[in-house]
Protein backbone atom coordinates (compact mmCIF):
# COMPACT_ATOMS: atom_id res chain seq x y z
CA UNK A 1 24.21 27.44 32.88
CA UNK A 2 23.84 30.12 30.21
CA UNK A 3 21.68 29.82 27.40
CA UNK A 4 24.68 30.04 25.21
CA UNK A 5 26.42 27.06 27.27
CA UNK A 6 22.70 25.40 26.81
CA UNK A 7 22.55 25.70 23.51
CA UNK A 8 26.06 24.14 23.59
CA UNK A 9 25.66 21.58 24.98
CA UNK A 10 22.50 21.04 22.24
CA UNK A 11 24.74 20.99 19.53
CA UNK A 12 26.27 18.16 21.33
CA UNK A 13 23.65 16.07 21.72
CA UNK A 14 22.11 16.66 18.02
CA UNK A 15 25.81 15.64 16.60
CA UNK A 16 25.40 12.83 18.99
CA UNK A 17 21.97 11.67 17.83
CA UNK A 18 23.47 12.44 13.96
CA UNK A 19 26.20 9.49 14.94
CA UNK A 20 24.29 7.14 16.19
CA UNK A 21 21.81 7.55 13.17
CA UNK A 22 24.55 6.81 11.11
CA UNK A 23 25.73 4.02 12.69
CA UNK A 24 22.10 1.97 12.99
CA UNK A 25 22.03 2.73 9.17
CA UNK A 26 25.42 0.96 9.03
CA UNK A 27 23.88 -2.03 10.81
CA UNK A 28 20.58 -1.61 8.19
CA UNK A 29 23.15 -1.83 5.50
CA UNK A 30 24.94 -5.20 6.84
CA UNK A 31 21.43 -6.27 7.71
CA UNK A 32 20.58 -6.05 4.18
CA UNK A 33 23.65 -7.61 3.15
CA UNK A 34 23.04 -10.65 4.79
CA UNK A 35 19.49 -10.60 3.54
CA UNK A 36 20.70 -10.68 -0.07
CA UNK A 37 22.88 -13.51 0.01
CA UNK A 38 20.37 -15.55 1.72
CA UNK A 39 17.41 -14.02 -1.07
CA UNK A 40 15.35 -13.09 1.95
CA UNK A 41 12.83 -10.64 1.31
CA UNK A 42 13.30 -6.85 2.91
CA UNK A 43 9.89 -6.49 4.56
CA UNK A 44 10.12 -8.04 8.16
CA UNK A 45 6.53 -7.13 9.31
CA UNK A 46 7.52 -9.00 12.82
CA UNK A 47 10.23 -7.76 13.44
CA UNK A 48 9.03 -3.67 12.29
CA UNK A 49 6.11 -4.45 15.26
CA UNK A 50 8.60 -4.94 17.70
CA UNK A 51 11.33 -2.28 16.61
CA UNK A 52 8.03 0.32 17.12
CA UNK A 53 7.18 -1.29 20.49
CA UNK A 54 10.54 -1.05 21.44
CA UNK A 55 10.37 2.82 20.89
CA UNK A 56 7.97 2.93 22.99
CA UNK A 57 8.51 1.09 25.68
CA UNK A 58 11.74 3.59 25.98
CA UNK A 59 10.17 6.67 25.46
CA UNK A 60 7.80 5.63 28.92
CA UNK A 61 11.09 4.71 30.56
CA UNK A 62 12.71 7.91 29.59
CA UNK A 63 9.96 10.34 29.91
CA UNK A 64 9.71 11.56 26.02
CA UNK A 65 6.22 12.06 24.27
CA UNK A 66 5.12 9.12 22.68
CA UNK A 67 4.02 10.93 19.59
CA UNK A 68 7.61 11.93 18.77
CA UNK A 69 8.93 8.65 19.15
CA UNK A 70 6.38 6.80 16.83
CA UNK A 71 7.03 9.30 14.19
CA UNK A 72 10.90 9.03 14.70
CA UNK A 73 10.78 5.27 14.56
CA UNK A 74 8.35 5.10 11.73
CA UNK A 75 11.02 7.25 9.39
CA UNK A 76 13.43 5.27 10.80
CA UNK A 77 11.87 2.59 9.06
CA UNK A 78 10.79 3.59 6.06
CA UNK A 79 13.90 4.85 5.36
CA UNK A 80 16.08 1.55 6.13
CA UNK A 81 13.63 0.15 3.61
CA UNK A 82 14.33 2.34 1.00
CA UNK A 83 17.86 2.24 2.11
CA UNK A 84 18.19 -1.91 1.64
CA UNK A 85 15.97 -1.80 -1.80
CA UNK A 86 18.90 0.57 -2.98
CA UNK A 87 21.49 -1.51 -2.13
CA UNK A 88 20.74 -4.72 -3.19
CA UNK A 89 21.02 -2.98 -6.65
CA UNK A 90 18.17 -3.29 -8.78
CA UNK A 91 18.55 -3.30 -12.48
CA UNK A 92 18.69 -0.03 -13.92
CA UNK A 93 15.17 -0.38 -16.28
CA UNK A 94 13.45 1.79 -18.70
CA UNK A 95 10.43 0.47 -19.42
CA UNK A 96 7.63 2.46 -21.44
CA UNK A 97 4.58 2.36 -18.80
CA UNK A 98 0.42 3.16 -19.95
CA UNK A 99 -1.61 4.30 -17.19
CA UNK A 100 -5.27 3.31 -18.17
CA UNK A 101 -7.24 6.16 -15.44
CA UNK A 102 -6.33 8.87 -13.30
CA UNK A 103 -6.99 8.09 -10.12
CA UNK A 104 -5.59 8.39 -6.53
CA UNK A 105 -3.29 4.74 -6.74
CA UNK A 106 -2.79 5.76 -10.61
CA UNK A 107 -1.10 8.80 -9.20
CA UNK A 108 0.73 7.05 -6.51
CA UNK A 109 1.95 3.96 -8.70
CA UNK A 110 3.13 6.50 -11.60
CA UNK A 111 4.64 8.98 -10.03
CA UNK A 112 6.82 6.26 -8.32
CA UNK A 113 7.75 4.67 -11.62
CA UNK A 114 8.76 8.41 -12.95
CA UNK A 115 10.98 9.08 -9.97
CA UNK A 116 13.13 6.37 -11.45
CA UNK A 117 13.40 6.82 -15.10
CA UNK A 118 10.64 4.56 -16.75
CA UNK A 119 8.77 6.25 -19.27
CA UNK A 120 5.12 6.75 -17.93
CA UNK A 121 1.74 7.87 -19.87
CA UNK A 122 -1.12 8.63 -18.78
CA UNK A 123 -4.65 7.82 -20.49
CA UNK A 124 -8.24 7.61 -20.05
CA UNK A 125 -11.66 8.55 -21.11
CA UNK A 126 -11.04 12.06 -19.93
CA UNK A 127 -7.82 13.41 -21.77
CA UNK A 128 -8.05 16.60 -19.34
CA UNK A 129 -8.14 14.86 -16.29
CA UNK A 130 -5.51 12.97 -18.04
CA UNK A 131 -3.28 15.98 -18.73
CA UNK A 132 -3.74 17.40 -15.97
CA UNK A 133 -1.99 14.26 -13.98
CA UNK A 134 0.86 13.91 -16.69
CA UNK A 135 1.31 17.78 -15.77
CA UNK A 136 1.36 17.32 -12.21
CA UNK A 137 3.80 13.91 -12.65
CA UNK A 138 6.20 15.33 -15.32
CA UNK A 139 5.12 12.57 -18.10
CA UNK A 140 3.50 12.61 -21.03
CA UNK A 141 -0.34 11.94 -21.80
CA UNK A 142 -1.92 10.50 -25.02
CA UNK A 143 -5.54 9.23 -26.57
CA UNK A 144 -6.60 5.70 -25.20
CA UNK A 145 -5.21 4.08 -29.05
CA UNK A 146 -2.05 5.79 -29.08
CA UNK A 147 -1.17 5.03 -25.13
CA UNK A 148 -1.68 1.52 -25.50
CA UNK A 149 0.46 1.08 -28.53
CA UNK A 150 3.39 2.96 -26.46
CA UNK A 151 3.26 1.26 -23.41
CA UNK A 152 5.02 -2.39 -22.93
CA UNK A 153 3.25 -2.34 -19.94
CA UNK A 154 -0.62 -1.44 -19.51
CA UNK A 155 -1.89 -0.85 -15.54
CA UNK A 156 -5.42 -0.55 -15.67
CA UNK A 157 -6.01 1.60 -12.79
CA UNK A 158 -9.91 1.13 -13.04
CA UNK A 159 -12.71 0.54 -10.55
CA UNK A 160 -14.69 -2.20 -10.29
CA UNK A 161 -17.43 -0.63 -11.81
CA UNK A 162 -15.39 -0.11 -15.06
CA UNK A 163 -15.37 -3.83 -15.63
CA UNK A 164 -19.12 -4.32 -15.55
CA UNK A 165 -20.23 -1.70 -17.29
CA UNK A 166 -17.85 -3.26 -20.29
CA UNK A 167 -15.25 0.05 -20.94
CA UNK A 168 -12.53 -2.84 -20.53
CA UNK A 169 -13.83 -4.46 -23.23
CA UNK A 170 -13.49 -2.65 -26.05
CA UNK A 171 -9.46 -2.00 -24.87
CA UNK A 172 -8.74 -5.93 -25.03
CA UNK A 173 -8.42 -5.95 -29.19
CA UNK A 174 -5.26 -3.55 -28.64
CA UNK A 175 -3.51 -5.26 -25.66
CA UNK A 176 -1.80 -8.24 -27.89
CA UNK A 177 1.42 -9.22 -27.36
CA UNK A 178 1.42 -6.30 -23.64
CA UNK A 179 1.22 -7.20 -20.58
CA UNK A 180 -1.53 -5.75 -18.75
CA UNK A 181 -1.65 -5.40 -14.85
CA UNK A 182 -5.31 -4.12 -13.07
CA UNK A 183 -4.81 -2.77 -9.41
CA UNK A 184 -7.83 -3.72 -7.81
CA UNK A 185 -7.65 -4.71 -4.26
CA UNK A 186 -10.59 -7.89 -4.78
CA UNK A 187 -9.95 -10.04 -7.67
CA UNK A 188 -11.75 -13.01 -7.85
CA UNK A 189 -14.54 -12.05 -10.74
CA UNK A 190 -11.97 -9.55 -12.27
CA UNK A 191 -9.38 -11.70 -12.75
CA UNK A 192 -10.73 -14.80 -14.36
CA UNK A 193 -12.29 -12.22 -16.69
CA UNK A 194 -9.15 -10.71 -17.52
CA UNK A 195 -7.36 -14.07 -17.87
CA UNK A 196 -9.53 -15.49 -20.31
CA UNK A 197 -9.69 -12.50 -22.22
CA UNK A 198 -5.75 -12.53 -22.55
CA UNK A 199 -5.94 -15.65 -23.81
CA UNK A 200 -9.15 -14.81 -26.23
CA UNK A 201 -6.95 -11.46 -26.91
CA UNK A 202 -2.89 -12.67 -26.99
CA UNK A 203 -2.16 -10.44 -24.67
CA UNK A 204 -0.10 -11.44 -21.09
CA UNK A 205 -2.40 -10.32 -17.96
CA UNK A 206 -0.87 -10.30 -14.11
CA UNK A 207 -3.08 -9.15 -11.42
CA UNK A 208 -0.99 -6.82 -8.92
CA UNK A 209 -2.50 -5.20 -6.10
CA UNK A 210 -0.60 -2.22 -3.96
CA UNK A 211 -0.92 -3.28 -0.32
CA UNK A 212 -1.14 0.23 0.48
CA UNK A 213 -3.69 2.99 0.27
CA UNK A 214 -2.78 6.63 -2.02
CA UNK A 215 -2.30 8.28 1.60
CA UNK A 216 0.47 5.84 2.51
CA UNK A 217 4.48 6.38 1.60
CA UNK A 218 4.90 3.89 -0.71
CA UNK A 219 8.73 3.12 -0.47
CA UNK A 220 9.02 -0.41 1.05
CA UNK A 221 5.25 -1.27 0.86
CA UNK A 222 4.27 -4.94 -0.23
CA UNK A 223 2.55 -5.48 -3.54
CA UNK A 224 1.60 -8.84 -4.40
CA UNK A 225 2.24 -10.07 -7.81
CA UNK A 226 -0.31 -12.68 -8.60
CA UNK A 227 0.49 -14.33 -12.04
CA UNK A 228 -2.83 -15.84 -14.95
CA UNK A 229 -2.33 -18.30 -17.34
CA UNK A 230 -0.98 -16.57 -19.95
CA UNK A 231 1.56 -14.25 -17.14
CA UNK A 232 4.21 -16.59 -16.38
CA UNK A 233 6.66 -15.86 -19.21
CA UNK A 234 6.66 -12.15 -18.11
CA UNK A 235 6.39 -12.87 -14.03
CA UNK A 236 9.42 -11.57 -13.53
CA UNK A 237 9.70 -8.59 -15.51
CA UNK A 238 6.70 -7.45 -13.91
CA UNK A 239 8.33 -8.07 -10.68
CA UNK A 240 11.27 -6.41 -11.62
CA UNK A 241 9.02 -3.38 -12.39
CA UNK A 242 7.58 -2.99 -9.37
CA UNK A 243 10.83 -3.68 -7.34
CA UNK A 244 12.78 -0.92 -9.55
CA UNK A 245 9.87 1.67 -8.22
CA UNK A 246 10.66 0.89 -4.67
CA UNK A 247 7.83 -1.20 -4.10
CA UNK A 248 8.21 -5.14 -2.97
CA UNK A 249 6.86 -7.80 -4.94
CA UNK A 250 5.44 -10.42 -3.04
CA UNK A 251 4.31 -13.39 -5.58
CA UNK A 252 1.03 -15.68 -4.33
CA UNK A 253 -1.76 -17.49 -6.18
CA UNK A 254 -5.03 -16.05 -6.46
CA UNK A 255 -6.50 -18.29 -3.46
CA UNK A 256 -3.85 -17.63 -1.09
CA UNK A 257 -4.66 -13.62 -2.07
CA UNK A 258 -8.54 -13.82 -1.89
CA UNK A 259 -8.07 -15.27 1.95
CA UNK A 260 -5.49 -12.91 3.03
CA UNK A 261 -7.35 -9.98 2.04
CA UNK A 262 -10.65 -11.49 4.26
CA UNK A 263 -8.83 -11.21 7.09
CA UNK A 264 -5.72 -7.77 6.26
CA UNK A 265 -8.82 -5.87 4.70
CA UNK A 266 -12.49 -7.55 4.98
CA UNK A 267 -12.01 -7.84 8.93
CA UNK A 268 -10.06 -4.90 9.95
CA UNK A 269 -11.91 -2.41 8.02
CA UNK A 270 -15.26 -4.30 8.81
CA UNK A 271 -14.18 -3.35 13.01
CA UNK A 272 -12.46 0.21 12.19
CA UNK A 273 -16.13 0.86 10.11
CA UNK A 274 -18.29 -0.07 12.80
CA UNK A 275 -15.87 1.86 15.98
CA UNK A 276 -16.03 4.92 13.08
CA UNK A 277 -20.12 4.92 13.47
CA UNK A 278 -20.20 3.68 17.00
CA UNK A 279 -18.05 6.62 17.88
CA UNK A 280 -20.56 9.05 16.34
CA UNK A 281 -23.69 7.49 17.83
CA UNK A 282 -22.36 7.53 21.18
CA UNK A 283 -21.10 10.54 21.04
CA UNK A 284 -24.22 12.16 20.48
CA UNK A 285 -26.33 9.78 22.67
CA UNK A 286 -23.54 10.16 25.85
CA UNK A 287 -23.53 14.41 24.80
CA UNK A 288 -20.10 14.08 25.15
CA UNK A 289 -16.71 15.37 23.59
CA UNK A 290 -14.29 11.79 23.69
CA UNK A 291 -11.28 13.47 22.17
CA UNK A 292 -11.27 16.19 25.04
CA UNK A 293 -9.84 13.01 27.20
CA UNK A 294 -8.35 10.86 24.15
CA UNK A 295 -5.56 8.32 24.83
CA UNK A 296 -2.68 7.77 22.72
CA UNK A 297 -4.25 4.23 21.90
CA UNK A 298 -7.45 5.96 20.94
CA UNK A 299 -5.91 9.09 18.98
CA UNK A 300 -3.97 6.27 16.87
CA UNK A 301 -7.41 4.55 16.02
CA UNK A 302 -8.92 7.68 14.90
CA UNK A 303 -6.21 8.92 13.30
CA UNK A 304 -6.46 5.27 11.00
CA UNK A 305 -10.45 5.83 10.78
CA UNK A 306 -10.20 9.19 9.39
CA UNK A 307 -7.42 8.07 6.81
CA UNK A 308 -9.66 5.05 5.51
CA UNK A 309 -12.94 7.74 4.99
CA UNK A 310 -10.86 8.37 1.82
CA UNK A 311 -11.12 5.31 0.24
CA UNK A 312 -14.48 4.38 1.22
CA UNK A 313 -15.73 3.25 -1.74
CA UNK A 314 -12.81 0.87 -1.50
CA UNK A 315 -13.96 -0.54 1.58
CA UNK A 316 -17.07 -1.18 0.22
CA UNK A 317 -16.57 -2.80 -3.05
CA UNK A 318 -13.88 -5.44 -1.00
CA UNK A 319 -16.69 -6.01 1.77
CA UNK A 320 -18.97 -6.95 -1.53
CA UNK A 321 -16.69 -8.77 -3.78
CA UNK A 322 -14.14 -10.76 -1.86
CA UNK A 323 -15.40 -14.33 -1.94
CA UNK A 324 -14.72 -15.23 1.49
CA UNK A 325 -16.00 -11.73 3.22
CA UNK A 326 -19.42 -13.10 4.40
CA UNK A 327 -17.78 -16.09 6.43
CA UNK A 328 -15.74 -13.45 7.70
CA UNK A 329 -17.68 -11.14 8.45
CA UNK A 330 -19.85 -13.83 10.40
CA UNK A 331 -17.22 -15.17 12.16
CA UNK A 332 -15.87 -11.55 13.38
CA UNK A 333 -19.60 -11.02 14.72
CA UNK A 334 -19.38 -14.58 16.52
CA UNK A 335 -16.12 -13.63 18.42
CA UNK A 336 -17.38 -9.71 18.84
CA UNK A 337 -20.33 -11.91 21.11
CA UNK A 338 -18.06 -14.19 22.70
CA UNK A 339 -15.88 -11.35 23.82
CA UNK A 340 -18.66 -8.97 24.98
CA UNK A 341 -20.28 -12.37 26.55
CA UNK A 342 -16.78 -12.90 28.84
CA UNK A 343 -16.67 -9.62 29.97
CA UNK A 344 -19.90 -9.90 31.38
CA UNK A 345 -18.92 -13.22 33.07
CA UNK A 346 -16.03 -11.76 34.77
CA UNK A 347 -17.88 -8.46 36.05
């Protein structure tokens, strides 16, 4: 054949692929159908793990790289999420929304809420930094007094540290009658602080906490809603928020929260911290290259260490705050022994 009749029969097959594209995105949209008159939730986390193995298990049988495939299949995804939280037609909001900090999630969470017509500010102790995010988001940015008293909403996109050293505190004497949100990912302390101010302080207070990091698409992504005391009147606007932005709102008590978070976040970055160091030290002890010989297994791993050095600090604060993370942390150590101890009985 001739590279014309080639490229021929290329056009083909791309306005084949193009159909068949199309017609899995009918079957997303009569998925989601089906989904919304049963009031089932879009996130299938299940059934995503198996779509992705699916891939590729085919991409083996066929012969295709299995880079390409993960990538096609994770787009895939990500766009039949946004694709179902568009059509089960979300109100149409505008809600007036303070950003307290300026931060990577701050960034993330605002720029989503933007992108769909909420009016966003953006505050802090640092009016350049800011200004310089309001710039960079297409919102406005104000003083810490003036912010507040715009926003119906106030997200408190502060770190831990922000709460002990007491900046919250002098904030709670303008929060009456909004409801304020933090973001932090362990919430034990921080949230029966916050609760008892809001009641101290009139002000409504539910915890939320992205279930994604600032490096992560966030269309489709989980964030759990968990409501106080005084947060049960406004639950579902502030899940309505959220779900307007793209996000989806998963509701839970603080309990149920603290324990998942041991095991999605305490335990997995506790084993991706220790490969991350073990990795160097052998490296240098065995005077060896590993990624010279890297396996798509390992290049995956890496790939997820590398994106987690951003958020270090992150790590760090969960692995010292979340009330279950020593028994967790024991118990992974326990079962890293009985696992090295079985491999030794079977060699």
């Amino acid at each position: 054949m001739t590279i014309d009749e080639l490229r021929k029969r290329i056009d083909e097959i791309d306005r084949e692929i193009v159909r068949l594209i199309g017609e899995r995105l009918e079957m997303v949209q009569r998925i989601a159908e089906v989904k919304n008159a049963e009031g089932r939730g879009i996130s299938d986390d299940e059934r995503e793990l198996m779509v992705k193995m699916n891939w590729r298990r085919l991409a083996v049988e066929y012969g295709i790289p299995v880079d390409i495939i993960s990538i096609l299949a994770d787009l895939l995804i990500k766009y039949s999420k946004s694709l179902q939280i568009n059509l089960r037609g979300r109100k149409k909001l505008q809600k007036r929304v303070t950003f307290i900090g300026y931060g990577n999630m701050a960034s993330v969470l605002a720029r989503q809420l933007v992108k769909v017509g909420h009016e966003v500010v953006i505050t802090g102790r640092n009016l350049d930094k800011a200004e310089e995010l309001a710039k960079t988001l297409g919102c406005r940015y104000m003083d810490l007094e003036s912010a507040i008293e715009f926003g119906e909403y106030i997200v408190l996109a502060l770190s831990f540290e922000a709460y002990k050293n007491g900046y919250v505190n002098k904030l709670f004497v303008h929060l009456r009658n909004k409801v304020a949100m933090d973001i932090l990912s362990s919430k034990s302390w921080v949230f029966h602080y916050l609760e008892g101010e809001s009641l101290q302080n009139n002000f409504m207070y539910v915890s939320v906490h992205p279930l994604f990091g600032p490096l992560t698409p966030p269309i489709g992504e989980k964030i759990a809603i968990i409501p106080s005391k005084t947060g049960a009147t406004v639950l579902q606007d502030v899940v309505d928020l959220w779900f307007s932005a793209g996000l989806e709102p998963v509701v839970v008590d603080l309990e149920e929260h603290e324990k998942a978070m041991a095991i999605v976040q305490v335990l997995t970055h506790l084993y991706l911290t220790a490969f991350s160091k073990a990795l160097k030290k052998l490296s240098q002890e065995l005077h060896i290259y590993p990624d010279k010989l890297s396996t798509p297994t390992y290049r995956e791993v890496r790939t997820i260490v590398e994106r987690l050095k951003h958020i270090e600090n992150v790590i760090f604060e969960i692995q010292k705050t979340n009330p279950f993370s020593v028994f967790v942390r024991r118990e992974a150590v326990d079962v890293l022994k009985d696992v090295i101890e079985s491999i030794g009985r079977q060699i």
